[in-house]
N, C-alpha and C. Protein backbone atom coordinates (compact mmCIF):
# COMPACT_ATOMS: atom_id res chain seq x y z
N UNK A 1 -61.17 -17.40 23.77
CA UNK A 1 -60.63 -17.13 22.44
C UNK A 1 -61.07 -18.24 21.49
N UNK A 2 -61.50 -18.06 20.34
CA UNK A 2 -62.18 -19.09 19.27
C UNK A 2 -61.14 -18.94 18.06
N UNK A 3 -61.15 -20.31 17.49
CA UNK A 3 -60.46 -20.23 16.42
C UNK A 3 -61.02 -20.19 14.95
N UNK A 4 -60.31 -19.82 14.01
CA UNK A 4 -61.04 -19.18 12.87
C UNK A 4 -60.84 -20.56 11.47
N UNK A 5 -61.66 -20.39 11.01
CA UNK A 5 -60.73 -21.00 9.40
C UNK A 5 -60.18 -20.58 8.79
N UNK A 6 -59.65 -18.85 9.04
CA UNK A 6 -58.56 -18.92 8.04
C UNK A 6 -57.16 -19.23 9.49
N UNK A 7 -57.17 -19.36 10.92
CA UNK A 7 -56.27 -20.07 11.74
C UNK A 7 -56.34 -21.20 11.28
N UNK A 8 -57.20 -21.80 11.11
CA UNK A 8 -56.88 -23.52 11.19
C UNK A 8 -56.13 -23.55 9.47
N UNK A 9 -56.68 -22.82 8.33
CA UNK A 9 -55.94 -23.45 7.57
C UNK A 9 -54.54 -23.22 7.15
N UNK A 10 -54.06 -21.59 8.12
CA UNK A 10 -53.01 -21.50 7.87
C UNK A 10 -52.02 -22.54 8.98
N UNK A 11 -52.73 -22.88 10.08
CA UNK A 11 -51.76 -23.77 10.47
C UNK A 11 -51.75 -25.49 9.97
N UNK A 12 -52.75 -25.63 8.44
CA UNK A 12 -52.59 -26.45 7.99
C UNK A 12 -51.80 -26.68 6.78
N UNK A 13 -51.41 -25.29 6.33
CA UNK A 13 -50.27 -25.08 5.83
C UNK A 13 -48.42 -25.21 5.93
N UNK A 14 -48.88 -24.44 7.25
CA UNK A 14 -47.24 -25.08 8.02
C UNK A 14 -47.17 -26.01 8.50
N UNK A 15 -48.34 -26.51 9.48
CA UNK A 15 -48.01 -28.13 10.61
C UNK A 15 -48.46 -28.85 9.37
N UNK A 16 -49.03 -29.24 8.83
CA UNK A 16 -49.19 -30.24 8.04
C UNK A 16 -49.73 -29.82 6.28
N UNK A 17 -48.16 -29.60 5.70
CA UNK A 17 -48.13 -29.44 4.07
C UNK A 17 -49.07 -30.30 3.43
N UNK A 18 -48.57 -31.65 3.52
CA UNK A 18 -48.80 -32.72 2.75
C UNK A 18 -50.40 -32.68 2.18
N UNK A 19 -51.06 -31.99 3.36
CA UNK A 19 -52.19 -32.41 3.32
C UNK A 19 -52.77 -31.04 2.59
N UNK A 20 -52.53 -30.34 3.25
CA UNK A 20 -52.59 -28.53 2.47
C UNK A 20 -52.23 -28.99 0.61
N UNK A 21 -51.19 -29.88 0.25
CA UNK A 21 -50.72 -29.34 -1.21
C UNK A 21 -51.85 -30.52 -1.98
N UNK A 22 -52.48 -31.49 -1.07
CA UNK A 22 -53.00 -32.29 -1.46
C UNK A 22 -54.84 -31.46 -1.83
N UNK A 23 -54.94 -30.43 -1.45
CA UNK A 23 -56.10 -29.33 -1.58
C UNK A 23 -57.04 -29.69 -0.58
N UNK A 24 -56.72 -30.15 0.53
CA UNK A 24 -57.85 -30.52 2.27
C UNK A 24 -58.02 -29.21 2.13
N UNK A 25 -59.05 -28.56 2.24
CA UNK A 25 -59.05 -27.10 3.25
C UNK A 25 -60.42 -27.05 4.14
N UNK A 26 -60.33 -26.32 5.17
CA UNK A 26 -61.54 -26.43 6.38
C UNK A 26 -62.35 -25.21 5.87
N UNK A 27 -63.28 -25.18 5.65
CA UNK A 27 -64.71 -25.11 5.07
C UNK A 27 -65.21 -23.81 6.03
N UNK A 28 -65.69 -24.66 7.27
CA UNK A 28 -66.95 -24.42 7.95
C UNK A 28 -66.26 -24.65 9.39
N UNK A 29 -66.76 -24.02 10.32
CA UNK A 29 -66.14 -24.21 11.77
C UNK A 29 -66.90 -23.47 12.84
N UNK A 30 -67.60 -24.61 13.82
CA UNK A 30 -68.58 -23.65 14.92
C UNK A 30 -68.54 -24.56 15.53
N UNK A 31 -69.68 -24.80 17.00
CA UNK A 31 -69.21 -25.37 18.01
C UNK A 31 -69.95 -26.84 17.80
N UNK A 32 -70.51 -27.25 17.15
CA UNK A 32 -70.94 -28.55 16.74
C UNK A 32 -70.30 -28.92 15.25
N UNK A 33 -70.08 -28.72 14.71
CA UNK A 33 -69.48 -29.46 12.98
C UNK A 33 -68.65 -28.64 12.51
N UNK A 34 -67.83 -29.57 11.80
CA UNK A 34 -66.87 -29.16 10.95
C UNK A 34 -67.24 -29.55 9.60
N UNK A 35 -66.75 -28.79 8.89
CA UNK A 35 -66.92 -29.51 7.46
C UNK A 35 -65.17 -28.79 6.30
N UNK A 36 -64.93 -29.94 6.07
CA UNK A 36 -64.30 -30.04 5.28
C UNK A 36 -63.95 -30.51 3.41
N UNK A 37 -63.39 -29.81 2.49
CA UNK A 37 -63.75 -30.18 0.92
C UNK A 37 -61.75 -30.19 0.81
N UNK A 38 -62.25 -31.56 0.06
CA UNK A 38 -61.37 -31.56 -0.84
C UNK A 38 -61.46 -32.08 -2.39
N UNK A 39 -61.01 -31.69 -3.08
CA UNK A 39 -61.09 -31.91 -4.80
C UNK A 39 -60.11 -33.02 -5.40
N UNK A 40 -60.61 -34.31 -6.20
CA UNK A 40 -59.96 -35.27 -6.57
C UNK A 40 -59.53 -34.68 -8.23
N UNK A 41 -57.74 -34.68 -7.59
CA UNK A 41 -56.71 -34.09 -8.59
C UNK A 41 -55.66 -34.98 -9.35
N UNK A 42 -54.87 -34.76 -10.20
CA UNK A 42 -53.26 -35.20 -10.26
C UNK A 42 -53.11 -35.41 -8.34
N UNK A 43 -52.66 -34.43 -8.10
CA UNK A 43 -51.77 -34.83 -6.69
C UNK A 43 -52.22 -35.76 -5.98
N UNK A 44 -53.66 -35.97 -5.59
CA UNK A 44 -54.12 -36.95 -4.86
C UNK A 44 -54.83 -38.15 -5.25
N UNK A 45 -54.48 -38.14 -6.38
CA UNK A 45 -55.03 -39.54 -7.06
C UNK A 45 -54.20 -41.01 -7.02
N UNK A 46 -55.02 -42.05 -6.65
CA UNK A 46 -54.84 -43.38 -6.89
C UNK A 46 -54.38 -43.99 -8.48
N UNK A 47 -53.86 -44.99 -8.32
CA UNK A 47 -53.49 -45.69 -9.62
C UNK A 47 -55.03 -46.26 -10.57
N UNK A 48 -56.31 -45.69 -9.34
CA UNK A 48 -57.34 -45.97 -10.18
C UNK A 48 -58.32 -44.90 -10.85
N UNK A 49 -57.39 -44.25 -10.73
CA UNK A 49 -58.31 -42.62 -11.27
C UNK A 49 -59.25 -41.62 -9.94
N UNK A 50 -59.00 -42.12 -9.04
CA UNK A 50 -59.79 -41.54 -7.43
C UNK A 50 -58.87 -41.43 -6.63
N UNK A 51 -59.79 -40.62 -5.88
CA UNK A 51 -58.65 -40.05 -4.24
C UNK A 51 -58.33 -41.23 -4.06
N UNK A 52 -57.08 -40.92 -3.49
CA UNK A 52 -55.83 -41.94 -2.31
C UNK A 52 -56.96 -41.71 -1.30
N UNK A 53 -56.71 -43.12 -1.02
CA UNK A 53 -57.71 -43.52 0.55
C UNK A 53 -56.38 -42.41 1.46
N UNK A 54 -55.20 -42.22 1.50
CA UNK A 54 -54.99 -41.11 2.91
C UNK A 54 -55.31 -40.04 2.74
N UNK A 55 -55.50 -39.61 1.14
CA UNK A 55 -56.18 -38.01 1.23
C UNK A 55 -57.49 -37.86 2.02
N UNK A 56 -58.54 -38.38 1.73
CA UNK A 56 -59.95 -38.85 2.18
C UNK A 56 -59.19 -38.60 3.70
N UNK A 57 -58.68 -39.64 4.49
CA UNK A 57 -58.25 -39.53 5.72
C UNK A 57 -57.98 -38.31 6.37
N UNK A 58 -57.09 -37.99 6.02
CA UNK A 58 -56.54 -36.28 6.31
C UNK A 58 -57.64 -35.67 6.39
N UNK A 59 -58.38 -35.97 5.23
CA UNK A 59 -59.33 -34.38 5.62
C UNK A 59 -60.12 -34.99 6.69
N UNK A 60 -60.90 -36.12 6.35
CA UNK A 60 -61.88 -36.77 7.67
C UNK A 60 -60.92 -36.19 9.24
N UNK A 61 -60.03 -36.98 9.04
CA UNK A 61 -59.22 -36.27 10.42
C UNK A 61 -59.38 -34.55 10.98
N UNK A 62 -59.07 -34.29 9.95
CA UNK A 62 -59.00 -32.63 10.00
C UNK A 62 -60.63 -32.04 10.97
N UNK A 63 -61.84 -32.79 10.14
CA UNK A 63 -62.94 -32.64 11.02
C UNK A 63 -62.85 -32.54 12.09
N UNK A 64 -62.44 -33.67 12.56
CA UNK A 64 -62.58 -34.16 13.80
C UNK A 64 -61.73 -33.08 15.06
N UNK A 65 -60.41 -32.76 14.17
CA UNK A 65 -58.89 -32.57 15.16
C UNK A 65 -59.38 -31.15 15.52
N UNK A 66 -59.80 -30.48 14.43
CA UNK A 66 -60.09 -28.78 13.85
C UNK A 66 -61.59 -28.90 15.01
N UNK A 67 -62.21 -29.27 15.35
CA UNK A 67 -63.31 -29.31 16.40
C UNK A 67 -62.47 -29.36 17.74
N UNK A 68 -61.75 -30.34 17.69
CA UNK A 68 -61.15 -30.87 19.18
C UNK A 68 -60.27 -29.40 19.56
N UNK A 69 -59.66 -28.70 18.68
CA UNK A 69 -58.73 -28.08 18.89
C UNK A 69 -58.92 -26.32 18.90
N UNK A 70 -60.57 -26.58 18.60
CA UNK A 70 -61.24 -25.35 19.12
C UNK A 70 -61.75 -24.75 20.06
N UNK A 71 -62.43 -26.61 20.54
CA UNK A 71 -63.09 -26.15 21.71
C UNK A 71 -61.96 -26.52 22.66
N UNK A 72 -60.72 -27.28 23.21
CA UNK A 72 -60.02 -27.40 23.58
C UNK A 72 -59.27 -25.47 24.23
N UNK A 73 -58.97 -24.97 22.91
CA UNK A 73 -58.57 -23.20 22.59
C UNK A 73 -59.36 -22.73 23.72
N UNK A 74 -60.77 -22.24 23.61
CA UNK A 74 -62.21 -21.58 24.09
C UNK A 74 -62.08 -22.18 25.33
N UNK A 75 -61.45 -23.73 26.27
CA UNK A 75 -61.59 -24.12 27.66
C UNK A 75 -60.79 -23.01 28.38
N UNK A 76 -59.65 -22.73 27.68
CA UNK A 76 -58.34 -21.89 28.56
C UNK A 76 -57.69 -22.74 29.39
N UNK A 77 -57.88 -24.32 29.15
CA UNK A 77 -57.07 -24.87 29.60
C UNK A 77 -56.14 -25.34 29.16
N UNK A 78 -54.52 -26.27 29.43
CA UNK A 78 -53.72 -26.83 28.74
C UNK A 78 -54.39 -27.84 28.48
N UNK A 79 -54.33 -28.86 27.65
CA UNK A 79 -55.16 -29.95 27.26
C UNK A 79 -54.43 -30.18 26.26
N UNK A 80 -53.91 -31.40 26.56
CA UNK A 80 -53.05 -31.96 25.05
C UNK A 80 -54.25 -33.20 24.70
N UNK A 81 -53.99 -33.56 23.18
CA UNK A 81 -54.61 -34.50 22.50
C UNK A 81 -53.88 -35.31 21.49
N UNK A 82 -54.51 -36.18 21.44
CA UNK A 82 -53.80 -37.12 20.42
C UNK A 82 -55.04 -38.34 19.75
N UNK A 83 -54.40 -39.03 18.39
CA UNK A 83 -55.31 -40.00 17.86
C UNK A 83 -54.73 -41.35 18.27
N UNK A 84 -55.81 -42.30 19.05
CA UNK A 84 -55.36 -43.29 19.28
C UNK A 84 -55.37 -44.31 18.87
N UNK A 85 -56.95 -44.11 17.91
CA UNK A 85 -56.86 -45.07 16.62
C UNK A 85 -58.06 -44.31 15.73
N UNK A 86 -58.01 -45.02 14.47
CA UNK A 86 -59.05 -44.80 13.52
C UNK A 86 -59.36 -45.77 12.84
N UNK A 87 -60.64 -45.82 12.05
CA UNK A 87 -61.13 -46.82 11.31
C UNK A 87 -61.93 -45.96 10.15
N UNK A 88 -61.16 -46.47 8.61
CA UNK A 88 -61.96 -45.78 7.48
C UNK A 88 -62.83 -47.25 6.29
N UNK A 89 -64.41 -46.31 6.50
CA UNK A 89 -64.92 -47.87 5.20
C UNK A 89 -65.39 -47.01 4.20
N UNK A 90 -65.22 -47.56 2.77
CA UNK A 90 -64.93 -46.78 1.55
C UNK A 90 -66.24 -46.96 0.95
N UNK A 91 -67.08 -46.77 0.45
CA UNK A 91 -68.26 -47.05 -0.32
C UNK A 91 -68.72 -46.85 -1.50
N UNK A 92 -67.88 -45.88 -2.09
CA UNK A 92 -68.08 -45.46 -4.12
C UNK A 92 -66.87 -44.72 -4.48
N UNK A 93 -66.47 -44.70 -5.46
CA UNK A 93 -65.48 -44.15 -5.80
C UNK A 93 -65.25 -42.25 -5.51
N UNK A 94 -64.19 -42.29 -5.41
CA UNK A 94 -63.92 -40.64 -4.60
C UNK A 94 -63.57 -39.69 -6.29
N UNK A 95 -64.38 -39.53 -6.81
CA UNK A 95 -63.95 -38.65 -7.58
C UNK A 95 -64.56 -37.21 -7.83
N UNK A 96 -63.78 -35.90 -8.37
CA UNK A 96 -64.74 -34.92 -8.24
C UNK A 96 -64.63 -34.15 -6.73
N UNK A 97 -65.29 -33.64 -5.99
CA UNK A 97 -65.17 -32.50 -4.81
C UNK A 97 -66.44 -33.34 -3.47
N UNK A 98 -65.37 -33.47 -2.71
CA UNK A 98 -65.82 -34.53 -1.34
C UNK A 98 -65.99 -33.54 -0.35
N UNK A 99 -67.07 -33.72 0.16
CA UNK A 99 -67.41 -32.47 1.68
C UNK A 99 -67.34 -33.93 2.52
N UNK A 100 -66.61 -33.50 3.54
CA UNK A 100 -66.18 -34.39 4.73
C UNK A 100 -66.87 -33.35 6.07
N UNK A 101 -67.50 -34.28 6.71
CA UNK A 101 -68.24 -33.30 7.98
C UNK A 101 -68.55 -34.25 9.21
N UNK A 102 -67.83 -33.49 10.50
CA UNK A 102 -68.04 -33.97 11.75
C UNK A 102 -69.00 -33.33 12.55
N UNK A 103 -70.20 -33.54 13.05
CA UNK A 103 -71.44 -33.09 14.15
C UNK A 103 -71.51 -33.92 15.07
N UNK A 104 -70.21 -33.98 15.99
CA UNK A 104 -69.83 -34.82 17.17
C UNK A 104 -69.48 -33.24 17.92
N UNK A 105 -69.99 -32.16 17.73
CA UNK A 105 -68.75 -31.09 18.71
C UNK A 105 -69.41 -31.32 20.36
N UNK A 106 -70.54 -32.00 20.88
CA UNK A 106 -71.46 -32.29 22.05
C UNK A 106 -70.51 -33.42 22.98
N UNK A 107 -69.49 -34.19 22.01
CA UNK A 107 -69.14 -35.51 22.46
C UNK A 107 -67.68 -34.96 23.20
N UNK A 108 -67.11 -33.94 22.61
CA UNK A 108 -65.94 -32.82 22.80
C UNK A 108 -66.35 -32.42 24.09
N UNK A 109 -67.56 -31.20 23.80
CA UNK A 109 -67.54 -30.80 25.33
C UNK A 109 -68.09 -31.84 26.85
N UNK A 110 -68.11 -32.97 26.44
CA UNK A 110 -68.45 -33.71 28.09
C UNK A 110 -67.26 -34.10 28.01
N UNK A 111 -66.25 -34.47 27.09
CA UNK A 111 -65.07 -35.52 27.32
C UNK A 111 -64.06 -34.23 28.33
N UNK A 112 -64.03 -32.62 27.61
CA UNK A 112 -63.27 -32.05 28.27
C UNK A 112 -63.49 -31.99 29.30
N UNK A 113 -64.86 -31.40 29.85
CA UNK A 113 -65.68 -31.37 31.14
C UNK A 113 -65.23 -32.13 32.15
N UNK A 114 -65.10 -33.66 31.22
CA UNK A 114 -64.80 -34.76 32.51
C UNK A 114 -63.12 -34.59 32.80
N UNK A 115 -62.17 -34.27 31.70
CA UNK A 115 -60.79 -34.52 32.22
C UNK A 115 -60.39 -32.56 32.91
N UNK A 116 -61.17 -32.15 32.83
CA UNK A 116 -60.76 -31.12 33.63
C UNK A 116 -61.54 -31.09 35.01
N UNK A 117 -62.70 -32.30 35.22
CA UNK A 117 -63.12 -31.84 36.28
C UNK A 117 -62.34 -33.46 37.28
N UNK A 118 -61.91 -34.30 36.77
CA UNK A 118 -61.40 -35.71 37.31
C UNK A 118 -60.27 -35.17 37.05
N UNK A 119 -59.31 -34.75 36.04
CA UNK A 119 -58.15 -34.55 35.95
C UNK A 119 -57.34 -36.17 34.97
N UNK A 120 -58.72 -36.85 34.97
CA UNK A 120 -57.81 -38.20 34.18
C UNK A 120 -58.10 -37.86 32.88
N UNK A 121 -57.71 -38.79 32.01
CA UNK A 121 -57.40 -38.48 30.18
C UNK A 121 -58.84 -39.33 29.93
N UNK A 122 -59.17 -38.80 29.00
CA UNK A 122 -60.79 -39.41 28.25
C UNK A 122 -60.67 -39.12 26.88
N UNK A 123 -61.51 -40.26 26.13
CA UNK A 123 -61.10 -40.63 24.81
C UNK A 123 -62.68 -40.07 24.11
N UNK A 124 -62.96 -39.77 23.53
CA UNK A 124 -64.11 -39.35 22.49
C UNK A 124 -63.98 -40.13 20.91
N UNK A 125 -64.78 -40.95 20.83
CA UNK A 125 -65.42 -41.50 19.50
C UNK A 125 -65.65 -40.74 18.29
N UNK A 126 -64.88 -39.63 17.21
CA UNK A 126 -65.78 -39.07 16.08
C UNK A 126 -66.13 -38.98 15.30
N UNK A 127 -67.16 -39.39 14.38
CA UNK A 127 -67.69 -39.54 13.17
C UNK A 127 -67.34 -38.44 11.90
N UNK A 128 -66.90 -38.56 10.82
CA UNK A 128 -66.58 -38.12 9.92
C UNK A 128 -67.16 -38.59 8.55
N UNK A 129 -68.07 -37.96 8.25
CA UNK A 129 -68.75 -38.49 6.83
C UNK A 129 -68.15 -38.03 5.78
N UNK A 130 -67.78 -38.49 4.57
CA UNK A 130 -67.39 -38.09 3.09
C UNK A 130 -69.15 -37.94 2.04
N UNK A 131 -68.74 -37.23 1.63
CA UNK A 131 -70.11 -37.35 0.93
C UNK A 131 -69.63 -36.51 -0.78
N UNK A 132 -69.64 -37.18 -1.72
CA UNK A 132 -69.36 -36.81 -3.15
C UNK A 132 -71.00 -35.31 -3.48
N UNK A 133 -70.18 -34.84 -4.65
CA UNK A 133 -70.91 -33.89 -5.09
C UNK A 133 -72.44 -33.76 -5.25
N UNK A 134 -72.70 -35.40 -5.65
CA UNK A 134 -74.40 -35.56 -5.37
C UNK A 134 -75.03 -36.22 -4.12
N UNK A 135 -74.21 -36.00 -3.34
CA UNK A 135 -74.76 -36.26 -1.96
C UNK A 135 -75.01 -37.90 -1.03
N UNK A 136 -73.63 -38.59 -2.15
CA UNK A 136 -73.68 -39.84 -2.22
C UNK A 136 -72.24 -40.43 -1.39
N UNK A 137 -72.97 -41.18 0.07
CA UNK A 137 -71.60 -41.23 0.62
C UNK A 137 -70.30 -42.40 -0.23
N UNK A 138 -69.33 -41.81 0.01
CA UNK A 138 -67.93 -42.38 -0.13
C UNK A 138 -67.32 -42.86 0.62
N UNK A 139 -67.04 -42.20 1.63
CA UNK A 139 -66.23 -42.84 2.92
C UNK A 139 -66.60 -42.59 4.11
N UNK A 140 -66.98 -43.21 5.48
CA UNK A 140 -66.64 -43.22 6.67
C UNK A 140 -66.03 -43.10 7.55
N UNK A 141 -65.25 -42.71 8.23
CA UNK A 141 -64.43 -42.56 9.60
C UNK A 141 -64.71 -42.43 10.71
N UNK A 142 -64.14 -43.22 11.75
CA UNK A 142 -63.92 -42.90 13.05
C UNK A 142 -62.72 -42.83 13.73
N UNK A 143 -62.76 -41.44 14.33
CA UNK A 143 -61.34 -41.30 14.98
C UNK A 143 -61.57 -41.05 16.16
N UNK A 144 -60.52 -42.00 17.25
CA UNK A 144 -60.77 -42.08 18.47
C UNK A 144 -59.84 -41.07 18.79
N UNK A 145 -59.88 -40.18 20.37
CA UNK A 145 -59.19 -39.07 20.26
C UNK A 145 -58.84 -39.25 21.95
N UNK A 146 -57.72 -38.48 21.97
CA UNK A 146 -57.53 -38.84 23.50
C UNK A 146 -57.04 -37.52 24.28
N UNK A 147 -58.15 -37.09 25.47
CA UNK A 147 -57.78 -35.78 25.86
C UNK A 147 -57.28 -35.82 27.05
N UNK A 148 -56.29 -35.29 27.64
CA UNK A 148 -55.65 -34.79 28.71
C UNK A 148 -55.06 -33.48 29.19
N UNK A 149 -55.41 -33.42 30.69
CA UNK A 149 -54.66 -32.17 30.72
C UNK A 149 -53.31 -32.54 31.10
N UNK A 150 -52.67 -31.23 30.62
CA UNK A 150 -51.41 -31.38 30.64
C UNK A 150 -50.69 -31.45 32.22
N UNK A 151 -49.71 -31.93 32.60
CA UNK A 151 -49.00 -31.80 33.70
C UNK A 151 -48.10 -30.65 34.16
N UNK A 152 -48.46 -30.07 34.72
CA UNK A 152 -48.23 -28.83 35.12
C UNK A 152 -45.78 -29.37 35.46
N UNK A 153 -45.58 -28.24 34.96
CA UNK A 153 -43.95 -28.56 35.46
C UNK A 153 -43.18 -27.54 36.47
């Protein structure tokens, strides 16, 4: 079973508003990249006229989670996940309509591979680029991700 973008964004509507009213929405969705846009508004603006560095976040995240949580879907296995850390570096001002895009979905399928075939938890590294309207990056991310299968009860 594969998941869709209009699944992922309606469950980015209910599991996570904040980020939905902030205008994140998922784009693009297949088995290598995600891509994500969001638009610098009133709601998500800084005291300096640009995105809030957590809007930027959210969506970068969203790349990453919206990949993990597809191909995770498509294993048919239980597999819980979680973020265990991240790191964001900022590079020009965020203003205007940001495409955020992850092409890590290769790093997904060995990490599952390995915790369904060892049964231990494995962490995956994923890159998330921001890139402004003229094709000029803004922000960076990496979110470390941590997969396990679940414990059977």
């Amino acid at each position: 079973m594969s998941v869709t973008v209009k699944q992922m964004n309606r469950f980015l509507f209910f599991k996570l508003p904040s980020a939905f009213l902030c205008g994140v929405r998922l784009k693009e969705l297949d088995n290598s990249k995600t891509i994500v846009t969001v638009t610098h508004r009133w709601i998500n603006q800084n005291p300096f006229n640009s995105m809030y560095f957590a809007v930027q976040s959210m969506a970068a995240e969203l790349t990453t989670g919206a990949l993990v949580i597809k191909k995770i879907k498509e294993s048919g296995k239980q597999i819980s996940m979680l973020v265990t850390n991240h790191n964001g570096t900022f590079t020009k001002k965020a203003v205007g309509k940001i495409i955020f895009t992850c092409t890590d979905g290769y790093l997904i399928d060995a990490a599952l591979q390995r915790t369904i075939e060892t049964g231990e938890g494995q962490t995956i590294l994923l890159k998330s680029l921001g890139l402004n309207q003229n094709n000029e990056q803004v922000s960076a991310y990496e979110f470390e991700w941590s997969v396990k299968l679940k414990s059977k009860k």
